[in-house]
Protein backbone atom coordinates (compact mmCIF):
# COMPACT_ATOMS: atom_id res chain seq x y z
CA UNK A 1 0.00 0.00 0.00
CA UNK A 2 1.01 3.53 -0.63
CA UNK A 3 1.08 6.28 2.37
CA UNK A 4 0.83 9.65 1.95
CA UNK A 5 -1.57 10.87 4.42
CA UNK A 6 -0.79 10.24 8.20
CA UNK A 7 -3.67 10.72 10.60
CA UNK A 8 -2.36 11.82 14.04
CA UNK A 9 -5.12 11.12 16.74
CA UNK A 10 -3.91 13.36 20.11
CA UNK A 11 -1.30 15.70 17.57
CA UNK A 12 -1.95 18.43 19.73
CA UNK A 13 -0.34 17.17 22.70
CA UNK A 14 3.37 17.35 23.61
CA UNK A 15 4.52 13.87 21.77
CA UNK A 16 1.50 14.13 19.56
CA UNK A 17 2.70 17.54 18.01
CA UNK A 18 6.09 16.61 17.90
CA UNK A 19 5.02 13.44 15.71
CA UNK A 20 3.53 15.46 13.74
CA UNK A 21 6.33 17.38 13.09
CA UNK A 22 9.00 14.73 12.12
CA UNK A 23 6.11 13.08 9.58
CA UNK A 24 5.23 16.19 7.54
CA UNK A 25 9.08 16.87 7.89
CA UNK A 26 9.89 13.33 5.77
CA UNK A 27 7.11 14.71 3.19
CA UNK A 28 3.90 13.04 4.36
CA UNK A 29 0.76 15.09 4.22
CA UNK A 30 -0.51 14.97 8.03
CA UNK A 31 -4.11 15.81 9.74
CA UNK A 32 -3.74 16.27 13.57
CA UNK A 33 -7.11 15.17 15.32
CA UNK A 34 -7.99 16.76 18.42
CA UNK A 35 -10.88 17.31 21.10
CA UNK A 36 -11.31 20.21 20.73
CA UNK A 37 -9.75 23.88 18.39
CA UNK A 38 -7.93 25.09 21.37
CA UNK A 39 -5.80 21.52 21.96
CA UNK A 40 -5.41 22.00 17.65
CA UNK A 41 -4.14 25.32 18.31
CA UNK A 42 -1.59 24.47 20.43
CA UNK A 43 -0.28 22.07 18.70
CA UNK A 44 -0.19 23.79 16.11
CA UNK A 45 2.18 26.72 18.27
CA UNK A 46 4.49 23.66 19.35
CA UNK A 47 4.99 22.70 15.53
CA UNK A 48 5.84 26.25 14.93
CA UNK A 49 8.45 26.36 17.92
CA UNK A 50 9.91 22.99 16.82
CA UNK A 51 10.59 24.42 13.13
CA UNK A 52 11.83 27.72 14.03
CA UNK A 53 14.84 25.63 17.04
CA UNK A 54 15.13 23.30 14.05
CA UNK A 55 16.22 26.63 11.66
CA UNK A 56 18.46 28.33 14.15
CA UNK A 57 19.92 24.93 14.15
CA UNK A 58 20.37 24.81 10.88
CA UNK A 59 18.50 21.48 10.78
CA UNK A 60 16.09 22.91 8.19
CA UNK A 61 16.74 25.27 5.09
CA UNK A 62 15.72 28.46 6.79
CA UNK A 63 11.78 29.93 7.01
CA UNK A 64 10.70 28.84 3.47
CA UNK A 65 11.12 24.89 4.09
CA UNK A 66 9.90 25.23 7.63
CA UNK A 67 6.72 26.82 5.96
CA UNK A 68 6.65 23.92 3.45
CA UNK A 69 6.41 21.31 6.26
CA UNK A 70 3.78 23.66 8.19
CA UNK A 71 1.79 23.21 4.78
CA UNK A 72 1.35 19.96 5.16
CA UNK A 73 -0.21 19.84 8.32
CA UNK A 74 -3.88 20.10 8.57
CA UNK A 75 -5.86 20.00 12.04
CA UNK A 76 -9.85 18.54 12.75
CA UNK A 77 -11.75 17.37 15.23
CA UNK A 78 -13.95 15.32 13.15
CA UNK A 79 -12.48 11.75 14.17
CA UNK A 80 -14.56 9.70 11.07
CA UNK A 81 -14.05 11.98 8.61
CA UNK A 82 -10.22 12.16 9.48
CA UNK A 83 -10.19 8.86 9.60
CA UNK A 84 -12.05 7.82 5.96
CA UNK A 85 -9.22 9.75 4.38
CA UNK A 86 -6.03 8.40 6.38
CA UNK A 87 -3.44 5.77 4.74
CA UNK A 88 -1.74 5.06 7.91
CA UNK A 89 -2.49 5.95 11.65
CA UNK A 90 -0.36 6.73 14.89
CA UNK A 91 -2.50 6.71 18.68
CA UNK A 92 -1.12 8.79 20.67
CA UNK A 93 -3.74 10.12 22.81
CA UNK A 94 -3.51 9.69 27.15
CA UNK A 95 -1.86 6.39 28.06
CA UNK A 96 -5.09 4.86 29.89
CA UNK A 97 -5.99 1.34 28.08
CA UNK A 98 -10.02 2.37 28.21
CA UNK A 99 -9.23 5.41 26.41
CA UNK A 100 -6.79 3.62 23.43
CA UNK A 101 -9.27 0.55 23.39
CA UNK A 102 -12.18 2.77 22.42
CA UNK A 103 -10.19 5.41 20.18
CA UNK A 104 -9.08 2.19 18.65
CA UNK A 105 -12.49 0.90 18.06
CA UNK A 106 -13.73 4.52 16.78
CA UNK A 107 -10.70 4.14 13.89
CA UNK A 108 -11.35 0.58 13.34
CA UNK A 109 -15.09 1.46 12.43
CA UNK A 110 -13.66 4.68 10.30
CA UNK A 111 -10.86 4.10 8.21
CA UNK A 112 -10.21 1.75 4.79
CA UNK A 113 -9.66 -2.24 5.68
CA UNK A 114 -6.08 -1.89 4.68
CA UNK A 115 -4.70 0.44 7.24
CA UNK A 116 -2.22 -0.29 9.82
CA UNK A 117 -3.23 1.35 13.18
CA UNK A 118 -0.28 2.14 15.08
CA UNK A 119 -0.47 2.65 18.66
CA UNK A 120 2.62 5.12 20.64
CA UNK A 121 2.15 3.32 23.58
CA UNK A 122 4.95 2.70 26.25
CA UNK A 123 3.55 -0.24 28.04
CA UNK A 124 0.28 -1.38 26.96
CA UNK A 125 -0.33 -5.18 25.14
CA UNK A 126 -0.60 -4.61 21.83
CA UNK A 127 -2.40 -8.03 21.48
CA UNK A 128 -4.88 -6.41 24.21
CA UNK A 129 -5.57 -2.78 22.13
CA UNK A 130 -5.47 -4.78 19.34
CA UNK A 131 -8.50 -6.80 20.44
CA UNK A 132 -10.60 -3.54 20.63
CA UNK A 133 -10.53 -3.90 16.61
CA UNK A 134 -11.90 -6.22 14.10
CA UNK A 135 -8.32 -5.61 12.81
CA UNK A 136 -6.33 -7.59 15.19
CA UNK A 137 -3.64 -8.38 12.06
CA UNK A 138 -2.95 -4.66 11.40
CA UNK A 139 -2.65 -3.35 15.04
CA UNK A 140 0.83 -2.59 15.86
CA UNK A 141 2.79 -0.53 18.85
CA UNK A 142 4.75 2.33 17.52
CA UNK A 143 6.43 4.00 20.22
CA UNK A 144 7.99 7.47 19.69
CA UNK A 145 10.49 9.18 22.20
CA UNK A 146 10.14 12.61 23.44
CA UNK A 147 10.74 14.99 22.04
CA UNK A 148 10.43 13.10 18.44
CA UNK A 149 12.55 15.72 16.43
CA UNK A 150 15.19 15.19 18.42
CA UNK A 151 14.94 11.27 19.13
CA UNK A 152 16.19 8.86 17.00
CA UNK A 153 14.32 5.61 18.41
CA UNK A 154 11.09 4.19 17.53
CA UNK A 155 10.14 0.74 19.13
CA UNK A 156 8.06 -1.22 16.87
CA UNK A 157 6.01 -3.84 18.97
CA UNK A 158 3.98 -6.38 17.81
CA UNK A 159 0.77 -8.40 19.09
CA UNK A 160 0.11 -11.81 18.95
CA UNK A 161 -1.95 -11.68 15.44
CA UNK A 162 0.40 -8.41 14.08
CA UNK A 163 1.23 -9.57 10.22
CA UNK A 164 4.32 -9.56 8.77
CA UNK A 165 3.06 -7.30 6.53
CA UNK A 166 1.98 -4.80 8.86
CA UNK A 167 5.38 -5.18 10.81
CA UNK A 168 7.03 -4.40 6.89
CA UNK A 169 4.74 -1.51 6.59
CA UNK A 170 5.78 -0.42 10.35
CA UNK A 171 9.16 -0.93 9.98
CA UNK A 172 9.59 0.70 6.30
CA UNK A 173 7.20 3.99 7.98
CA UNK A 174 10.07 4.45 10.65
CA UNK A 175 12.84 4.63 8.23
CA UNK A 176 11.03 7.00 6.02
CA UNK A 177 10.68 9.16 9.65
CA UNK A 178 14.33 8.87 9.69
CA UNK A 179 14.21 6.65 12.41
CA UNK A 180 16.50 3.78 13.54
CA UNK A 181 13.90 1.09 15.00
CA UNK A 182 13.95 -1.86 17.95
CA UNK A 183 11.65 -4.46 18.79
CA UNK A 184 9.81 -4.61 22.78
CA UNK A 185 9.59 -2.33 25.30
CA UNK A 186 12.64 -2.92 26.61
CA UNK A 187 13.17 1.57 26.69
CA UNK A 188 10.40 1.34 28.76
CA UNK A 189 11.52 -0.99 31.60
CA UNK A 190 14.82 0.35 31.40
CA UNK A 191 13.77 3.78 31.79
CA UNK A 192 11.18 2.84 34.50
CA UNK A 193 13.93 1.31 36.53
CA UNK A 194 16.30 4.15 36.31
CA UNK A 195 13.95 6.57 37.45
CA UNK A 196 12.21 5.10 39.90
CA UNK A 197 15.50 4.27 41.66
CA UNK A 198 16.61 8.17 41.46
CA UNK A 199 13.56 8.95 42.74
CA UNK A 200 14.09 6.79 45.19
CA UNK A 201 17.91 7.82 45.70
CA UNK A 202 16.48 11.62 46.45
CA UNK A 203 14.00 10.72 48.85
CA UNK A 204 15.97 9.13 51.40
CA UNK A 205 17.96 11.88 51.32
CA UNK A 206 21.42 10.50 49.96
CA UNK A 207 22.01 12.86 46.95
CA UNK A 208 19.25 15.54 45.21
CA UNK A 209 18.14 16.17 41.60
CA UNK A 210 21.00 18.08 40.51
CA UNK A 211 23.84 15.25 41.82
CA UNK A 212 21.50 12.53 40.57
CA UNK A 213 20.60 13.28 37.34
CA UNK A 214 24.61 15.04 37.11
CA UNK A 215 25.97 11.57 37.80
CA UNK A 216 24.26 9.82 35.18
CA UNK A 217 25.51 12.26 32.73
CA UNK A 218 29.18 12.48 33.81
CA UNK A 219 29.37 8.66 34.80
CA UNK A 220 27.36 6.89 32.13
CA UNK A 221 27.53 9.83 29.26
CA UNK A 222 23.30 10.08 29.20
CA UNK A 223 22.37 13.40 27.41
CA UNK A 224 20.31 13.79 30.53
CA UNK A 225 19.46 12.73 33.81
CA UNK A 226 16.55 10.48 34.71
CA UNK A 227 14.73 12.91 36.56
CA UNK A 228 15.30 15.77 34.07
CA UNK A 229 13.60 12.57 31.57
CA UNK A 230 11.05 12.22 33.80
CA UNK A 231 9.84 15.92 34.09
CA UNK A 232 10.64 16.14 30.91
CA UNK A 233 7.46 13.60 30.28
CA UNK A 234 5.38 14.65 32.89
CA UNK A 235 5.36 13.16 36.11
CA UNK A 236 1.86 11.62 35.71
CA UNK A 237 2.88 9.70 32.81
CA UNK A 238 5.99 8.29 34.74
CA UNK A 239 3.82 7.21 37.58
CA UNK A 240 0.96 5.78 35.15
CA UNK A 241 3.76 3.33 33.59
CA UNK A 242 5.35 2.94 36.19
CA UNK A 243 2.05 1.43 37.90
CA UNK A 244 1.38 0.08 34.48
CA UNK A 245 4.18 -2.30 34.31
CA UNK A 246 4.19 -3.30 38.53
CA UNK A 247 1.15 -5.48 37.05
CA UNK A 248 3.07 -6.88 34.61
CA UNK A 249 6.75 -7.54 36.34
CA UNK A 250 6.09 -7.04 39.97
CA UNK A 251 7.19 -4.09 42.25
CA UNK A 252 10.54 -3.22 41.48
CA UNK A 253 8.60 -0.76 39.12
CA UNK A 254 6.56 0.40 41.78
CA UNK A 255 6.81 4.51 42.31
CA UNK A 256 8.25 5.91 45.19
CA UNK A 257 5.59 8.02 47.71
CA UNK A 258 8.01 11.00 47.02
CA UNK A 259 6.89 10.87 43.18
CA UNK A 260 3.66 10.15 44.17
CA UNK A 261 3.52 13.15 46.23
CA UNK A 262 5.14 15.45 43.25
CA UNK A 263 1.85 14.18 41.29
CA UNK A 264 -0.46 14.72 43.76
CA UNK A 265 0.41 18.20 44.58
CA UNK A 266 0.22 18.58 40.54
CA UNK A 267 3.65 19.52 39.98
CA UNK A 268 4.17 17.21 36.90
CA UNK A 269 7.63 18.80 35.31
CA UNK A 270 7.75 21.08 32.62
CA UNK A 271 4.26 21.05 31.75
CA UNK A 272 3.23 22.30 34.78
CA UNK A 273 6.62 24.18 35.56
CA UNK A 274 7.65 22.50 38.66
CA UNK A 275 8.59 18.68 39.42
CA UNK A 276 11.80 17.27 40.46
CA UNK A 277 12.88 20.44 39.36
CA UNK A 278 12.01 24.16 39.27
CA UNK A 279 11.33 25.05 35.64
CA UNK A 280 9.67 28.24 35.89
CA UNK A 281 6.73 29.18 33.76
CA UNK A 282 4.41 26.19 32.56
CA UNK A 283 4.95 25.16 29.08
């Protein structure tokens, strides 16, 4: 099958937008699908953002191509209509399984019998969301990294009834994205792990944010620490996976009350400007 138009369901979102970004970027036409015009809107403002770093960086031509890309990005909230006209789709709306199971059922209903539905999921069964389709053979987990533009990862995971083909299709997208790809979510346990343990590290009071995430950088040459990563994502998304995969591999995942705390308060990292860190204004 050919692709040229990528339907982004949650593209207004941090990762959502950012997606968006690197697939109109490789030259695919892209509609962002949203709740609502003020989520479209500001997606549409972190798009903008992303282009204009990626031009200072000299990443892109200069205003002209980062116009071109913007061109190609269109926004709706009208799910089935969006939907009828996609070649390929990429979830990425709130990691709660009810929530991808019936966005998942919604496509499923919506869009041609040939397209793959990808899912960005960091933890989920894909055999599970796949089940919420009459599709099961062309459900596959596509998880991005944040931020996307700057990642160069995609973990392609596949269900128990994924295709081959669809795993081609999957595999062939990523590269087009100018991504390298892995199989599993073996990012996500690792990453789980590493920041559950600094969280853990700063709450018993043996080193703080600064020295923790600083010794993963100087020591093990990470481009950042794990608790910069995890405001970085949002603090409710750590703890959601987190939780996520205790249920699935026992309680070495399991977040520490200090995290817990962070969330509860609603200090959830750079989103909210405050988590482990002190970010200043919300973004």
């Amino acid at each position: 099958m050919v692709v040229e138009r990528v339907l982004v369901v949650g593209g207004g979102g941090v990762m959502g937008s950012g997606i968006a970004q690197v697939v109109a970027r490789a030259g695919f036409r892209v509609t962002v699908l949203e709740t609502d015009d003020a989520a479209l809107e500001r997606g549409r403002r972190r798009v903008e953002r992303g282009l204009e770093r990626a031009v200072r960086a000299s990443d892109l031509a200069g205003p002209d191509a980062a116009a071109a890309v913007l061109s190609r990005i269109e926004g709706t909230t009208d799910l089935e209509a969006a939907a009828a006209g996609a070649d390929h789709v990429i979830e990425t709306v709130v990691e709660d399984l009810e929530a991808k199971c019936d966005v998942l059922g919604r496509l499923d209903a919506a869009c041609r019998d040939d397209v793959v539905l990808a899912s960005n999921t960091s933890q989920f069964s894909i055999s599970r969301l796949a089940a919420a389709t009459g599709r099961p053979d062309r459900v596959i987990g596509s998880h991005w990294f944040n931020p996307p533009a700057v990642m160069r990862l995609i973990e392609v995971v596949r269900g128990v009834e994924t295709s081959d083909e669809t795993l081609a299709i999957a595999l062939d997208l990523a590269s087009r994205y100018g991504k390298r790809d892995t199989q599993g979510f073996v990012t996500s346990r690792l990453i789980a792990l590493l920041i559950v343990e600094a969280a853990r590290i700063v709450e018993e009071g043996i080193a703080d944010p600064e020295d923790v995430d600083r010794a993963c950088v100087l020591a093990f040459n990470h481009a950042m620490g794990p608790l910069d990563t995890a405001d970085l994502s949002g603090l409710d998304i750590v703890e959601h996976v987190a939780d996520g995969l205790v249920s699935q591999y026992g309680e070495r995942f399991l977040p520490p009350a200090g995290l817990r705390a962070l969330v509860n308060a609603g200090h959830l990292g750079r989103k909210t400007g405050r988590g482990f860190r002190d970010h200043g204004e919300a973004r």
